[in-house]
N, C-alpha and C. Protein backbone atom coordinates (compact mmCIF):
# COMPACT_ATOMS: atom_id res chain seq x y z
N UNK A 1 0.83 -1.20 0.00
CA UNK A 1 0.00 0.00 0.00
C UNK A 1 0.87 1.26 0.00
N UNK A 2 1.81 0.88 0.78
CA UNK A 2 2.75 2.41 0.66
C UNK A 2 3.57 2.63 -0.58
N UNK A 3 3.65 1.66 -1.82
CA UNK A 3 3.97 2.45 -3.19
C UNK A 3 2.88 2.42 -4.14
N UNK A 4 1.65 2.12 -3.45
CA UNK A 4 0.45 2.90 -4.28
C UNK A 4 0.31 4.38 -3.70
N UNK A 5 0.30 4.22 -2.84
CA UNK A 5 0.02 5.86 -2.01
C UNK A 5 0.86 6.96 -2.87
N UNK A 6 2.52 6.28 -2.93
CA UNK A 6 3.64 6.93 -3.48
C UNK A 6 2.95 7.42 -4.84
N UNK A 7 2.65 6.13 -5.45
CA UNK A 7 2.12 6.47 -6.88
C UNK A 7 1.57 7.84 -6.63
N UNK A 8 0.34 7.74 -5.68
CA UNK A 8 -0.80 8.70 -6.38
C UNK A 8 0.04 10.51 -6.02
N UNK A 9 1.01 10.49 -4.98
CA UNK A 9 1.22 11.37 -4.29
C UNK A 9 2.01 12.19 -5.75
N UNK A 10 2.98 11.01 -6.40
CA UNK A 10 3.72 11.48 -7.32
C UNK A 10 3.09 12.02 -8.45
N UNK A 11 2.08 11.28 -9.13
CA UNK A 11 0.93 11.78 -9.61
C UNK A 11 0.36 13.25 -9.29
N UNK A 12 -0.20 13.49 -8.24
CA UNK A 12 -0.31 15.10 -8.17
C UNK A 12 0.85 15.72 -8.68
N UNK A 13 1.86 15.49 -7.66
CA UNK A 13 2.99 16.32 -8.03
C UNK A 13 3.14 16.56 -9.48
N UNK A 14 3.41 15.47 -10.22
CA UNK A 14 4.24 15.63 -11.61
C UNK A 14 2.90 16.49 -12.46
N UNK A 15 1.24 16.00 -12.23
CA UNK A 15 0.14 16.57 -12.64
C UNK A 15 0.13 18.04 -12.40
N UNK A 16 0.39 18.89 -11.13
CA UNK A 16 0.26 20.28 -10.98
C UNK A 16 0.96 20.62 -11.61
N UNK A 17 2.67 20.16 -11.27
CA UNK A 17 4.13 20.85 -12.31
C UNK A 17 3.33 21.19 -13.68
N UNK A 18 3.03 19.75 -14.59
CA UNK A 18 2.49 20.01 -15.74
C UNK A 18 1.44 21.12 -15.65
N UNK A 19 0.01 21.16 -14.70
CA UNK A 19 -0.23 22.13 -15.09
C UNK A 19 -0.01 23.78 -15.12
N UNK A 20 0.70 23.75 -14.29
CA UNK A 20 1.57 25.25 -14.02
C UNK A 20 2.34 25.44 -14.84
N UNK A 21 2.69 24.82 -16.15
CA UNK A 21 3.53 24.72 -16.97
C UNK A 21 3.10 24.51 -18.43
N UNK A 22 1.58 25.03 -18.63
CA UNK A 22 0.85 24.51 -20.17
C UNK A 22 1.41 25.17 -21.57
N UNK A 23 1.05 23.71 -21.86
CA UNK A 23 1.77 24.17 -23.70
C UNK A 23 0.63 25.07 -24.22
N UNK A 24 1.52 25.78 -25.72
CA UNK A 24 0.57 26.90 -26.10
C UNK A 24 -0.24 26.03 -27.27
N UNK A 25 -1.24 26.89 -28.22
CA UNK A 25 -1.66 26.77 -29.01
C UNK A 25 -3.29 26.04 -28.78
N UNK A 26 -3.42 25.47 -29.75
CA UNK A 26 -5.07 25.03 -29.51
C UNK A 26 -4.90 23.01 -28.39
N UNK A 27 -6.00 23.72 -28.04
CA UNK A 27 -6.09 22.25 -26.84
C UNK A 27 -4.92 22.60 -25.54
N UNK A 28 -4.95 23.62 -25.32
CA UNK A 28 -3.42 23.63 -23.90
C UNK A 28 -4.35 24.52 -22.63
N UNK A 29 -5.70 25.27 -23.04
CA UNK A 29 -6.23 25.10 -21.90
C UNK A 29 -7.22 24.00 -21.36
N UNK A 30 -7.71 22.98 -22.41
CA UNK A 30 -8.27 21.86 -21.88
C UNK A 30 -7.09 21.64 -21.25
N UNK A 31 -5.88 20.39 -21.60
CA UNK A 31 -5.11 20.25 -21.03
C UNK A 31 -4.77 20.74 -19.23
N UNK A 32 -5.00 22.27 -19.12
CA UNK A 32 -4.43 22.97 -18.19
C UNK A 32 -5.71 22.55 -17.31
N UNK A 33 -6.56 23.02 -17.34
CA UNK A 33 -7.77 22.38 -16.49
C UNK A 33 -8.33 20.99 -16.50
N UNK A 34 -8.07 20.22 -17.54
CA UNK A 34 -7.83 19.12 -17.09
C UNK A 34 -6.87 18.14 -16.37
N UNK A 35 -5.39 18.82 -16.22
CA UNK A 35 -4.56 19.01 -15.07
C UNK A 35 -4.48 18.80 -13.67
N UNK A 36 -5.35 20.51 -13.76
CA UNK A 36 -5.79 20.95 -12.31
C UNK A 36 -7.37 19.85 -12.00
N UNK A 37 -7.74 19.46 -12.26
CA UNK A 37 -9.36 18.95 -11.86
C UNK A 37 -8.47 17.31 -11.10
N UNK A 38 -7.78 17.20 -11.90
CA UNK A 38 -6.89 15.81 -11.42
C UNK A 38 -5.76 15.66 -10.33
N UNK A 39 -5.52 16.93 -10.12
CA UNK A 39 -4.19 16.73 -9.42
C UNK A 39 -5.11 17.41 -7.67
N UNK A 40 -6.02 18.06 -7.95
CA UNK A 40 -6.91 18.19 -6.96
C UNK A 40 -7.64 16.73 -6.29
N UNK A 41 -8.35 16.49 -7.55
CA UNK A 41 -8.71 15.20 -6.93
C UNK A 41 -8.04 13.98 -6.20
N UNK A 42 -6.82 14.02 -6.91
CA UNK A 42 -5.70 12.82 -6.68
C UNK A 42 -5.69 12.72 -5.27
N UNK A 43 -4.94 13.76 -5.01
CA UNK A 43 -4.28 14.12 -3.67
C UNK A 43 -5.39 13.56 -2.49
N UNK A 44 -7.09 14.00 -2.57
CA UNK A 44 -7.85 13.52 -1.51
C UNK A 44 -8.63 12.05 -1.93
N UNK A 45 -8.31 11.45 -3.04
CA UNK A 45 -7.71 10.09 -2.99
C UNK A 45 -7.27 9.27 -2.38
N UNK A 46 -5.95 10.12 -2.50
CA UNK A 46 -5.00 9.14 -1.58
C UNK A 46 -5.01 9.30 -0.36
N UNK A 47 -5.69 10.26 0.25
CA UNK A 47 -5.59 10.39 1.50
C UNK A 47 -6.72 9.44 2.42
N UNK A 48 -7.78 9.44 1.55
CA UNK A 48 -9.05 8.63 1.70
C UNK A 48 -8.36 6.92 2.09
N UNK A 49 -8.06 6.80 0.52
CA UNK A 49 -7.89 5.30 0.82
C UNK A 49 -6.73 5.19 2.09
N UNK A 50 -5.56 6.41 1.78
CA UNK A 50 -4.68 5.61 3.26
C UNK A 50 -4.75 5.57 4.64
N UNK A 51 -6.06 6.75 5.02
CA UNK A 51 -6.63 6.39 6.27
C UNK A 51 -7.70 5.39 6.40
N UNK A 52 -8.06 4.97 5.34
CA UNK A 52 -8.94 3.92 5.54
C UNK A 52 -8.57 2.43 5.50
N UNK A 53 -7.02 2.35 4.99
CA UNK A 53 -6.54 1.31 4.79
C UNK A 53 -5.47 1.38 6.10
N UNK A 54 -5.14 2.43 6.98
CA UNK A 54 -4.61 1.95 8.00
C UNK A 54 -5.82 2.14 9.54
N UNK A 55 -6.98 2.44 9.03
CA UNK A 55 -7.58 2.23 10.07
C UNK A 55 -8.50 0.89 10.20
N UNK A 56 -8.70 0.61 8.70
CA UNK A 56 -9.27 -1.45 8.88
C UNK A 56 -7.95 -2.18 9.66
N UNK A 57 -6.52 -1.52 8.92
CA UNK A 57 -5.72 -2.78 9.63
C UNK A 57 -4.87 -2.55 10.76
N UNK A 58 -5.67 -1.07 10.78
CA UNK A 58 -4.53 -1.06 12.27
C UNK A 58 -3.00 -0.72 12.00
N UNK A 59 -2.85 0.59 11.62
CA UNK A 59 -1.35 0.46 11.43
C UNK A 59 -1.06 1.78 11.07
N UNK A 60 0.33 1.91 10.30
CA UNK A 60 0.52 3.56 10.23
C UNK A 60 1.78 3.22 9.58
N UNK A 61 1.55 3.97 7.97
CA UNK A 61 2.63 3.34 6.85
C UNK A 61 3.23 4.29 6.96
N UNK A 62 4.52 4.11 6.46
CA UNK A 62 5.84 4.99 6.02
C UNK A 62 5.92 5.31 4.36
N UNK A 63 5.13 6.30 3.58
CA UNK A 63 4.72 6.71 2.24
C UNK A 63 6.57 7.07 1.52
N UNK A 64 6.68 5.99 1.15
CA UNK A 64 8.26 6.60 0.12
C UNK A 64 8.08 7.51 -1.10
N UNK A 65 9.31 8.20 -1.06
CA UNK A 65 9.17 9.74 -1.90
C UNK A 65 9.74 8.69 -2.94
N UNK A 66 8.96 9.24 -4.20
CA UNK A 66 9.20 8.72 -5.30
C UNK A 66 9.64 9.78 -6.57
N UNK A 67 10.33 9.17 -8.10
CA UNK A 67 11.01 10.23 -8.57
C UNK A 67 10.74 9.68 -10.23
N UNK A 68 10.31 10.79 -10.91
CA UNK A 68 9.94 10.24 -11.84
C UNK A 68 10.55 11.03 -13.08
N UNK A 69 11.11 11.17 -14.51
CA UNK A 69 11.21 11.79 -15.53
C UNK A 69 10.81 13.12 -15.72
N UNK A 70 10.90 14.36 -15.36
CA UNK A 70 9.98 16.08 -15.48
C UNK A 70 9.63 16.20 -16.93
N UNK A 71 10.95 15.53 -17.85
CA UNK A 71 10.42 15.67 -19.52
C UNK A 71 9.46 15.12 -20.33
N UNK A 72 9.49 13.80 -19.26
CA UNK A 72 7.85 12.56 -19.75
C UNK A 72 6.95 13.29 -19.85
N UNK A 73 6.26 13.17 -21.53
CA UNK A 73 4.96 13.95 -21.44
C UNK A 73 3.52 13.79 -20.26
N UNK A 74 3.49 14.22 -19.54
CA UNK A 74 2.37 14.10 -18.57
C UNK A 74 1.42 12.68 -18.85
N UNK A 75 0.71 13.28 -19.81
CA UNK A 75 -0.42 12.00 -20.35
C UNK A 75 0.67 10.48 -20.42
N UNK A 76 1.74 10.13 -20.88
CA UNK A 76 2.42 8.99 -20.77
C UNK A 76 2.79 8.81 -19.01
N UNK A 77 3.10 9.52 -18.61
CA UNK A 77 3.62 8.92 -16.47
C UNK A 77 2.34 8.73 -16.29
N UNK A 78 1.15 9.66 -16.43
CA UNK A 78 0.05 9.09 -16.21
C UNK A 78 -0.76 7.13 -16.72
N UNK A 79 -0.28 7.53 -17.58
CA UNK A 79 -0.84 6.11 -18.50
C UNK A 79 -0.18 4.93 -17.65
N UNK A 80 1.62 5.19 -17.31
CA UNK A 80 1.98 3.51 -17.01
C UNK A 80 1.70 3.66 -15.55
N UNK A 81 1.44 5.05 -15.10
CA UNK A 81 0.97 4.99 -13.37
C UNK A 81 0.04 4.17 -13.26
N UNK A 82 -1.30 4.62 -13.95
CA UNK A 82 -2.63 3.66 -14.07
C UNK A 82 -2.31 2.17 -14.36
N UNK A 83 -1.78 1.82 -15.30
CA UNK A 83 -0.76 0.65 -15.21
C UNK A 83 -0.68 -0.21 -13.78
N UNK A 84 0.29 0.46 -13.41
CA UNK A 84 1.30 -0.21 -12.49
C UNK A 84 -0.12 -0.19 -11.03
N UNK A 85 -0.98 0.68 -10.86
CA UNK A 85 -1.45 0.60 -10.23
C UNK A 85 -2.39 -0.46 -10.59
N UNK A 86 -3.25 -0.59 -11.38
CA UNK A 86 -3.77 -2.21 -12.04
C UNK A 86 -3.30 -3.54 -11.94
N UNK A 87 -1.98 -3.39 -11.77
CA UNK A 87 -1.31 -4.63 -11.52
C UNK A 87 -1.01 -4.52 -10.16
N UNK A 88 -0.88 -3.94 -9.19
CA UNK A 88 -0.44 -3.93 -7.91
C UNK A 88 -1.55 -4.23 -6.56
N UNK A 89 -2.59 -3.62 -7.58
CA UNK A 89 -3.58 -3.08 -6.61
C UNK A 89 -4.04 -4.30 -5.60
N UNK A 90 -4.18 -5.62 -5.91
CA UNK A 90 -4.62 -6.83 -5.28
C UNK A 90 -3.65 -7.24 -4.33
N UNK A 91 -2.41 -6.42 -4.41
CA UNK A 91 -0.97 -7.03 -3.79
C UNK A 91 -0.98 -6.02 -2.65
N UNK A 92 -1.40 -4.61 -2.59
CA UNK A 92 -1.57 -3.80 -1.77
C UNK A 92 -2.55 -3.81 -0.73
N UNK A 93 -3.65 -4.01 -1.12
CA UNK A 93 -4.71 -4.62 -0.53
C UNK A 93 -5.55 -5.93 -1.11
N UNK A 94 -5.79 -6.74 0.31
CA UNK A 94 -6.81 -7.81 -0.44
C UNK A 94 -8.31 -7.18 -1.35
N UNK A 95 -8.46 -8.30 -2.01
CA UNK A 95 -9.60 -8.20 -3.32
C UNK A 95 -10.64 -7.66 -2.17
N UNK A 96 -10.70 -8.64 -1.31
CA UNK A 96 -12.29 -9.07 -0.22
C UNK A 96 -12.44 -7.63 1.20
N UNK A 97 -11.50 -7.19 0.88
CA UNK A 97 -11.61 -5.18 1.15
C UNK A 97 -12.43 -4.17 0.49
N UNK A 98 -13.21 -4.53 -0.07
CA UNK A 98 -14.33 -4.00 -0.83
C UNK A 98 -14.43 -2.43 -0.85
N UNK A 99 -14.35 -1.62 0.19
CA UNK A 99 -14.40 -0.35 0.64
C UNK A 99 -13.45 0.07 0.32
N UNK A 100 -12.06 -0.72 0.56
CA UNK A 100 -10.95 -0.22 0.03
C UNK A 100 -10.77 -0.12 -1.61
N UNK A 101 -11.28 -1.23 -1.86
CA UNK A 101 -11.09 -1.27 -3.28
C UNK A 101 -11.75 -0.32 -3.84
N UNK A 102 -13.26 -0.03 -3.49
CA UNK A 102 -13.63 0.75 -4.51
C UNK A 102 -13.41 1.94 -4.31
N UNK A 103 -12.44 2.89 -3.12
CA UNK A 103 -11.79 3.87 -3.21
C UNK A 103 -10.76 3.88 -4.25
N UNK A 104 -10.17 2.91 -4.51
CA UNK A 104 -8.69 2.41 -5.37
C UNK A 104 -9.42 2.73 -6.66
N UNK A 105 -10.34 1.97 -7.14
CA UNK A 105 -11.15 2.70 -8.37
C UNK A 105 -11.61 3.57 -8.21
N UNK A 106 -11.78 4.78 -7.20
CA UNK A 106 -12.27 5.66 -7.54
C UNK A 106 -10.69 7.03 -8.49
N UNK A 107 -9.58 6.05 -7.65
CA UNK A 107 -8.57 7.10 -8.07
C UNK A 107 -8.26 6.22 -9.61
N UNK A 108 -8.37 5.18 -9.67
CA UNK A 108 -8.49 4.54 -11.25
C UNK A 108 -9.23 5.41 -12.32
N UNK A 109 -10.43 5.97 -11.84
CA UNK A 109 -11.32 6.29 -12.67
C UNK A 109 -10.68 7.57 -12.82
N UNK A 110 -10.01 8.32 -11.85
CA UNK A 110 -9.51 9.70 -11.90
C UNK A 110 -8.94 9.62 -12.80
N UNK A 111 -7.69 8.91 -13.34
CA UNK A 111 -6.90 8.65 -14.20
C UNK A 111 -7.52 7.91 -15.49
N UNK A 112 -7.71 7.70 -15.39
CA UNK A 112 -9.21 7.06 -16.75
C UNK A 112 -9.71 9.25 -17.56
N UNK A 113 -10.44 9.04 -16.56
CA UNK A 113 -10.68 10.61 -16.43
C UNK A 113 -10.04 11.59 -17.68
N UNK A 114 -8.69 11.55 -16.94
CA UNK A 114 -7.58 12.85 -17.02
C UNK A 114 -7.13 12.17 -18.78
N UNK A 115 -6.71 10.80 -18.89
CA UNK A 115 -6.22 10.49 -19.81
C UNK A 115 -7.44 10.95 -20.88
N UNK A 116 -8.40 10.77 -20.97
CA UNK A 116 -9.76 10.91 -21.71
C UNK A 116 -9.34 12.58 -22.40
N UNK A 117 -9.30 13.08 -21.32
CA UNK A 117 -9.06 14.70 -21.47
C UNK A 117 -7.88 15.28 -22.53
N UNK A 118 -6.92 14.49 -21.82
CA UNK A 118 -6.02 14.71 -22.48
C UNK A 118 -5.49 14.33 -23.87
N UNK A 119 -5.95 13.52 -24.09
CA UNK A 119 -6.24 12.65 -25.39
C UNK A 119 -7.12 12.97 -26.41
N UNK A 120 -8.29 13.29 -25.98
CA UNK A 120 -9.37 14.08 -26.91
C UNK A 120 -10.02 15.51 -27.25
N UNK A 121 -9.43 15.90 -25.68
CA UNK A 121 -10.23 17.59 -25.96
C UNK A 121 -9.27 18.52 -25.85
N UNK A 122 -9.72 19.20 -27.32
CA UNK A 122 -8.77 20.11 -27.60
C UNK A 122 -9.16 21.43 -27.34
């Protein structure tokens, strides 16, 4: 659970940078507010699922700072984040955590979301 958390934390981060940082021309204020709508959301995400996942089990994680590429186009760290979180997610928490899980998709869907945005609206 504590390098999903990482994930999502890094996620804001690298998400605001990008949007404080929008390209010009047509489609760069979708982009920019579709950014910001994500990197807002992210953040109380992760905060959701990690008090809820250390208050079912009783515990209190140590969240590792994580470090990712600044030149990676946004929409790609996003893409293999969603990734890596898809494959992890059953290893972080059990399936039969239900509450937990469907917080975990709710930050899935965030990223579902953002990629949508970023991908189509110009």
């Amino acid at each position: 659970m504590e390098n999903l958390i990482a994930h999502l934390f890094l996620a804001r981060e690298l998400a605001h940078r990008a949007h404080l940082k929008p390209s010009t021309g047509p489609g760069s204020d979708a982009e920019h507010r579709a950014l910001g709508a994500f990197y807002e959301s992210i953040i109380d995400l992760a905060d959701e699922i990690l008090e809820c996942f250390q208050g079912r089990f009783e515990v209190l994680l140590t969240i590792p700072v994580l470090t990712a590429d600044p030149e990676k186009p946004i929409r790609e760290v996003l893409k293999q984040q969603r990734e890596w979180i898809d494959s992890q997610r059953y290893i972080a928490c059990p399936r039969e955590e239900t509450s937990i899980q469907n917080l975990i998709d709710e930050a899935v869907r965030a990223y579902n979301k953002v990629n949508f945005r970023l991908l189509y609206l110009k």
